[in-house]
N, C-alpha and C. Protein backbone atom coordinates (compact mmCIF):
# COMPACT_ATOMS: atom_id res chain seq x y z
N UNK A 1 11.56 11.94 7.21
CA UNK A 1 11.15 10.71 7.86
C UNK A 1 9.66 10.82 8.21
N UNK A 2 8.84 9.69 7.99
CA UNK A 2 7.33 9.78 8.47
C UNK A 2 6.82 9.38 9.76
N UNK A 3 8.19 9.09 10.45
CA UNK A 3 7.59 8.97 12.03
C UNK A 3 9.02 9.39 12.68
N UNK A 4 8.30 9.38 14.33
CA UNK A 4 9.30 10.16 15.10
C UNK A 4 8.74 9.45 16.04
N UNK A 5 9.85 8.86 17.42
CA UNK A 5 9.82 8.93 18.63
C UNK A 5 9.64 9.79 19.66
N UNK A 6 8.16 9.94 20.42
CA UNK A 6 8.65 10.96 21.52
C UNK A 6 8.44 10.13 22.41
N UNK A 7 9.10 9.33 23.78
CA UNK A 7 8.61 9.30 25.18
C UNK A 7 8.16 7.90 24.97
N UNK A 8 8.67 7.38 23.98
CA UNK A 8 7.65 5.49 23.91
C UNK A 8 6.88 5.88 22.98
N UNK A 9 6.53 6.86 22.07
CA UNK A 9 5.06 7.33 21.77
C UNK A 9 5.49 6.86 20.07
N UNK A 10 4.70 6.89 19.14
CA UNK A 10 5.26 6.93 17.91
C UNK A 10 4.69 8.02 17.51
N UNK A 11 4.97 9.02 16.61
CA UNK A 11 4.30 9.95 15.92
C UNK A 11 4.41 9.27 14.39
N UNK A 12 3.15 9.24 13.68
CA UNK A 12 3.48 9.12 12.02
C UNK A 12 2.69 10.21 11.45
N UNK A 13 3.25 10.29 10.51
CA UNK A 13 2.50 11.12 9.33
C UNK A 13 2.03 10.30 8.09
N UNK A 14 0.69 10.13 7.81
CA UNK A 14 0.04 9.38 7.12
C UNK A 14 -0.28 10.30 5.78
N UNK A 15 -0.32 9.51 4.65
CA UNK A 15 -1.36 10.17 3.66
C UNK A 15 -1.79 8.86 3.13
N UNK A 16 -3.25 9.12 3.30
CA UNK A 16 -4.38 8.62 3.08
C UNK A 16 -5.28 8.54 1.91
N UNK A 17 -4.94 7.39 1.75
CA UNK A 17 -6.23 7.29 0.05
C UNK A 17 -7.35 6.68 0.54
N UNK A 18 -8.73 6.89 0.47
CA UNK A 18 -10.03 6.23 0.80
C UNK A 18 -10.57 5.89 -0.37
N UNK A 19 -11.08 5.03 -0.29
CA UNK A 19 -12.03 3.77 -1.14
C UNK A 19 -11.25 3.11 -1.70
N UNK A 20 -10.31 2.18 -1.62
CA UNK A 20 -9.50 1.92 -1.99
C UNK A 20 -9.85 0.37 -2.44
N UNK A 21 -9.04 -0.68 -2.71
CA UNK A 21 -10.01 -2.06 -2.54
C UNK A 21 -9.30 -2.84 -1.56
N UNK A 22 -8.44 -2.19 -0.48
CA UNK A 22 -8.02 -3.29 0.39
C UNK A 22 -7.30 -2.33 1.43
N UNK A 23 -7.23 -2.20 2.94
CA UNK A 23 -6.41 -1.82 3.71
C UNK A 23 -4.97 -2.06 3.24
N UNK A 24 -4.01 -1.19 3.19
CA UNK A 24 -2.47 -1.68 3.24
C UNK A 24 -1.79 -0.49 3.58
N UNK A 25 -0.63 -0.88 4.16
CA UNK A 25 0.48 0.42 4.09
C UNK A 25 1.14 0.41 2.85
N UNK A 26 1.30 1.69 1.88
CA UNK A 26 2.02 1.40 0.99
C UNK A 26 3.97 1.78 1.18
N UNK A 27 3.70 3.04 -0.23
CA UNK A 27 5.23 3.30 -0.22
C UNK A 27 5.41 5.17 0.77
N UNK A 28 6.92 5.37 1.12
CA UNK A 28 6.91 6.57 1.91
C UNK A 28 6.98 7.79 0.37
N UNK A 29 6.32 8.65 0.72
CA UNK A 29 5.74 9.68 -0.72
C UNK A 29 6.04 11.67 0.36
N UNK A 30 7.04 11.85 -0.02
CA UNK A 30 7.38 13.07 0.32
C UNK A 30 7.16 13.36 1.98
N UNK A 31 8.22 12.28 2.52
CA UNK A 31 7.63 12.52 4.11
C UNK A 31 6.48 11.87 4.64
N UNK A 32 5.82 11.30 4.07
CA UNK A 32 4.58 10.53 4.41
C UNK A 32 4.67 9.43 4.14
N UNK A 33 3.88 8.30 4.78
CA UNK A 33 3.80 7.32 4.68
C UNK A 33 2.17 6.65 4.01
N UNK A 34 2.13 6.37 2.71
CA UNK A 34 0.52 6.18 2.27
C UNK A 34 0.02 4.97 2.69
N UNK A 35 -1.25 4.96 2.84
CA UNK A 35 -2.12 4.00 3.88
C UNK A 35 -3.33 4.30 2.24
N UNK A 36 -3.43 2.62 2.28
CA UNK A 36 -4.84 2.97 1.54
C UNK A 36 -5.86 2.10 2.20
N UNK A 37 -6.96 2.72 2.81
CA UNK A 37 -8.05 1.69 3.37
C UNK A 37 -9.60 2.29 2.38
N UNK A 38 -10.03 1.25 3.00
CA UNK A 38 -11.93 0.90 2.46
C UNK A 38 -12.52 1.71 2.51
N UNK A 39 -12.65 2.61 3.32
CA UNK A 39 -13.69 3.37 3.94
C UNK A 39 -13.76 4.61 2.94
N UNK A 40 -15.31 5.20 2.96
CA UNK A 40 -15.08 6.42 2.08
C UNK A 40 -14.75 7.56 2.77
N UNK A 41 -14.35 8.81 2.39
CA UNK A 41 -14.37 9.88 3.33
C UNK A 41 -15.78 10.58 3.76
N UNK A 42 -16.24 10.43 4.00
CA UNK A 42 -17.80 10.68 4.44
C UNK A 42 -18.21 10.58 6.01
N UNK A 43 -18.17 11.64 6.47
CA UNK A 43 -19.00 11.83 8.07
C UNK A 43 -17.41 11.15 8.75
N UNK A 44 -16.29 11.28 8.79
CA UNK A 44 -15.40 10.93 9.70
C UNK A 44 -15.26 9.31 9.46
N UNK A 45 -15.74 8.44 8.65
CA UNK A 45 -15.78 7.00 8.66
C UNK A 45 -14.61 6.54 8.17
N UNK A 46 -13.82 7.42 7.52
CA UNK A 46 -12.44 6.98 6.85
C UNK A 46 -11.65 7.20 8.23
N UNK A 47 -11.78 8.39 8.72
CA UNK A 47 -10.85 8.49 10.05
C UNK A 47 -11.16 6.94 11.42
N UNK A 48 -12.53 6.83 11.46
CA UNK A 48 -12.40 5.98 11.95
C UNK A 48 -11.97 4.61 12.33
N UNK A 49 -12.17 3.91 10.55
CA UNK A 49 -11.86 3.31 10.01
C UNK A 49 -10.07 3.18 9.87
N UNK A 50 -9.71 4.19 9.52
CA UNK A 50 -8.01 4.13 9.82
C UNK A 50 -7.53 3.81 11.06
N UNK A 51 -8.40 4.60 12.29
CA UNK A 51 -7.54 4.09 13.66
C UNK A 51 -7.89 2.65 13.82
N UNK A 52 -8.91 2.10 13.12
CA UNK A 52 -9.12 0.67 13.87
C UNK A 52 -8.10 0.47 12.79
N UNK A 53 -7.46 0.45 11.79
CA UNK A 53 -6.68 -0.12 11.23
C UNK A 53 -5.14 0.13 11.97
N UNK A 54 -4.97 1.15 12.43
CA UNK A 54 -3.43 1.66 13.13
C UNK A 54 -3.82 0.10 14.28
N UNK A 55 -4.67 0.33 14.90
CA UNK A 55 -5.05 -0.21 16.01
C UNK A 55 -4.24 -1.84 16.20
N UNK A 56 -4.91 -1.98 14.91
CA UNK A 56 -4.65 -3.95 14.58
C UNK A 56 -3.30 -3.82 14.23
N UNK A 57 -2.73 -2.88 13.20
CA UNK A 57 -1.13 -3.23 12.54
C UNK A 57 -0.01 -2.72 13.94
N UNK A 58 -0.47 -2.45 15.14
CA UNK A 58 0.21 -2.20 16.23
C UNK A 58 0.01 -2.59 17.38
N UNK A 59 -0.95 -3.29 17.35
CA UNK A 59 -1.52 -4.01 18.53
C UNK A 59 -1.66 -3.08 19.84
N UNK A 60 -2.53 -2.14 19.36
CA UNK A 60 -2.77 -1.03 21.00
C UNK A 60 -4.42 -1.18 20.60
N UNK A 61 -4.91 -0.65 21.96
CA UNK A 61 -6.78 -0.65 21.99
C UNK A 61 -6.56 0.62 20.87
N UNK A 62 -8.15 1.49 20.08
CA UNK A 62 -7.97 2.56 19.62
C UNK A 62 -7.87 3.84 20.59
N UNK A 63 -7.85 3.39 21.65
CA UNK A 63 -8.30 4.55 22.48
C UNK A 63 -6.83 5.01 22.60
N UNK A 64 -5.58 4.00 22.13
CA UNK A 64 -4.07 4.76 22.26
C UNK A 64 -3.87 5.01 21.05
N UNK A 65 -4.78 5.48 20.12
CA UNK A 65 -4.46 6.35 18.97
C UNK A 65 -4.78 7.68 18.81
N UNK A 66 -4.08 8.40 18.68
CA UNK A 66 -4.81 10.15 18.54
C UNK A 66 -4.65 10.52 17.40
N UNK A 67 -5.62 11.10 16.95
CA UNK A 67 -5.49 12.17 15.47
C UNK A 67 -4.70 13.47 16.03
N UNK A 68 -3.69 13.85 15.70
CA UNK A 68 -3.19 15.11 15.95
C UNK A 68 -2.98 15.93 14.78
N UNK A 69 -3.33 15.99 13.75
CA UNK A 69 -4.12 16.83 12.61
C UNK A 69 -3.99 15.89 11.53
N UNK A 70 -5.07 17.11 10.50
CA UNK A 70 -5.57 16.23 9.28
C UNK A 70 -6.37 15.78 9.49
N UNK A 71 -8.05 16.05 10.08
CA UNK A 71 -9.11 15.61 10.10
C UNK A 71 -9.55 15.53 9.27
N UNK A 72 -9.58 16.77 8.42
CA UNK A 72 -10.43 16.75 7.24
C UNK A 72 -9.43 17.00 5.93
N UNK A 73 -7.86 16.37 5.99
CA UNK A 73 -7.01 16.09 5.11
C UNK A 73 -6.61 15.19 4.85
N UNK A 74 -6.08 14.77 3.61
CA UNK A 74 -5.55 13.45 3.52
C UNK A 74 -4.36 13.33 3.99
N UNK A 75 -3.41 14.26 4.39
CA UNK A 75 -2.14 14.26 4.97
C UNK A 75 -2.67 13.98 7.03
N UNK A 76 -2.39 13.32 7.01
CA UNK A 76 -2.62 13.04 8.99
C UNK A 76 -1.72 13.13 9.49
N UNK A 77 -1.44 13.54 11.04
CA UNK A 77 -0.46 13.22 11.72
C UNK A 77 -1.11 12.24 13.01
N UNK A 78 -0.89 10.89 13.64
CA UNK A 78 -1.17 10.44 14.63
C UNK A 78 -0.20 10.01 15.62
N UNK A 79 -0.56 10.02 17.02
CA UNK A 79 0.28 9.39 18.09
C UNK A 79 -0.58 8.06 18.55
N UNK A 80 0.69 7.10 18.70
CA UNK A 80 0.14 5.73 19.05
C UNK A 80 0.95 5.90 20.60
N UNK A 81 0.53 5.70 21.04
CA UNK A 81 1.04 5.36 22.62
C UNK A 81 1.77 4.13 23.17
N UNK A 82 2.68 3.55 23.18
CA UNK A 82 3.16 2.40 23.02
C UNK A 82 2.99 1.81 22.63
N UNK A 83 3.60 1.09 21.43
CA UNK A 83 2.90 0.28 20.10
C UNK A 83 3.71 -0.64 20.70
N UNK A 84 2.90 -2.17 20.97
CA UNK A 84 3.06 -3.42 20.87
C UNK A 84 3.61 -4.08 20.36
N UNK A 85 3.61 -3.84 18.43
CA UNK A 85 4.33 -3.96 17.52
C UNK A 85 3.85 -3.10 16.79
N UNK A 86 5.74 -3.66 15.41
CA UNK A 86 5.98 -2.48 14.99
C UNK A 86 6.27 -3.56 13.91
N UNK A 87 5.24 -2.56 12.48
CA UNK A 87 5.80 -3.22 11.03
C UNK A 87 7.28 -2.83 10.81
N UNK A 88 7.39 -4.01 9.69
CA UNK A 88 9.31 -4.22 9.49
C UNK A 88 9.59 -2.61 9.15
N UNK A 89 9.04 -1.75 8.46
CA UNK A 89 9.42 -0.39 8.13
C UNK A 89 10.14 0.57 8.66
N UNK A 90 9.39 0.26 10.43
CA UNK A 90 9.42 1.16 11.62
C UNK A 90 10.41 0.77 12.57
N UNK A 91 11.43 1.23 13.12
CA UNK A 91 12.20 0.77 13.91
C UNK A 91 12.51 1.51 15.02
N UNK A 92 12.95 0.73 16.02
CA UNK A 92 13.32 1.49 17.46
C UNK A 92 14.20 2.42 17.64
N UNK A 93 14.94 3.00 16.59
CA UNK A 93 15.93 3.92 16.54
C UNK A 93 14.78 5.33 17.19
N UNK A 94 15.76 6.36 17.87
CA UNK A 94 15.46 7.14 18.25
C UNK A 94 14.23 7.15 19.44
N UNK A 95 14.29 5.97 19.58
CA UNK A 95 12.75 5.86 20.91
C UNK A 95 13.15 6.42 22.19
């Protein structure tokens, strides 16, 4: 599974394609969930660029997003802190 409930919190595990030609969530790929956004990987701008994207598809400020590894991988793990909403994918089981 590419996400987990802890405490209200969501945990996902992302893998990440950069330069892509459009933000989207795609399909789940060995435990992960692939995200392809715009940004290149260069100086942290893809990472950044992804949380403002978690940000909008969950409706939290970025400041309730954490990188909890995979800075400098394409495999990520992040915590959203009470997500607002939740794409059709993701469900409240186990919260």
């Amino acid at each position: 599974m590419f996400y987990e409930w802890t405490d209200g919190d969501l945990l996902l595990r992302l893998k990440v394609q950069p330069k892509a030609s459009k933000d989207e969530f795609c399909e789940v790929i060995e435990n992960s969930l692939k995200v392809r956004i715009t940004a290149p990987p260069i100086d942290g701008k893809a990472n950044q660029h992804l949380i403002k994207f978690l940000a909008r598809q969950f409706k939290v400020s970025k400041s309730k997003i954490t990188l909890l590894s995979g800075e400098t991988n394409r495999v990520k793990r992040f915590r959203i802190s009470s997500p607002k909403l939740l794409p059709s994918f993701i469900t409240k089981e186990n919260r």
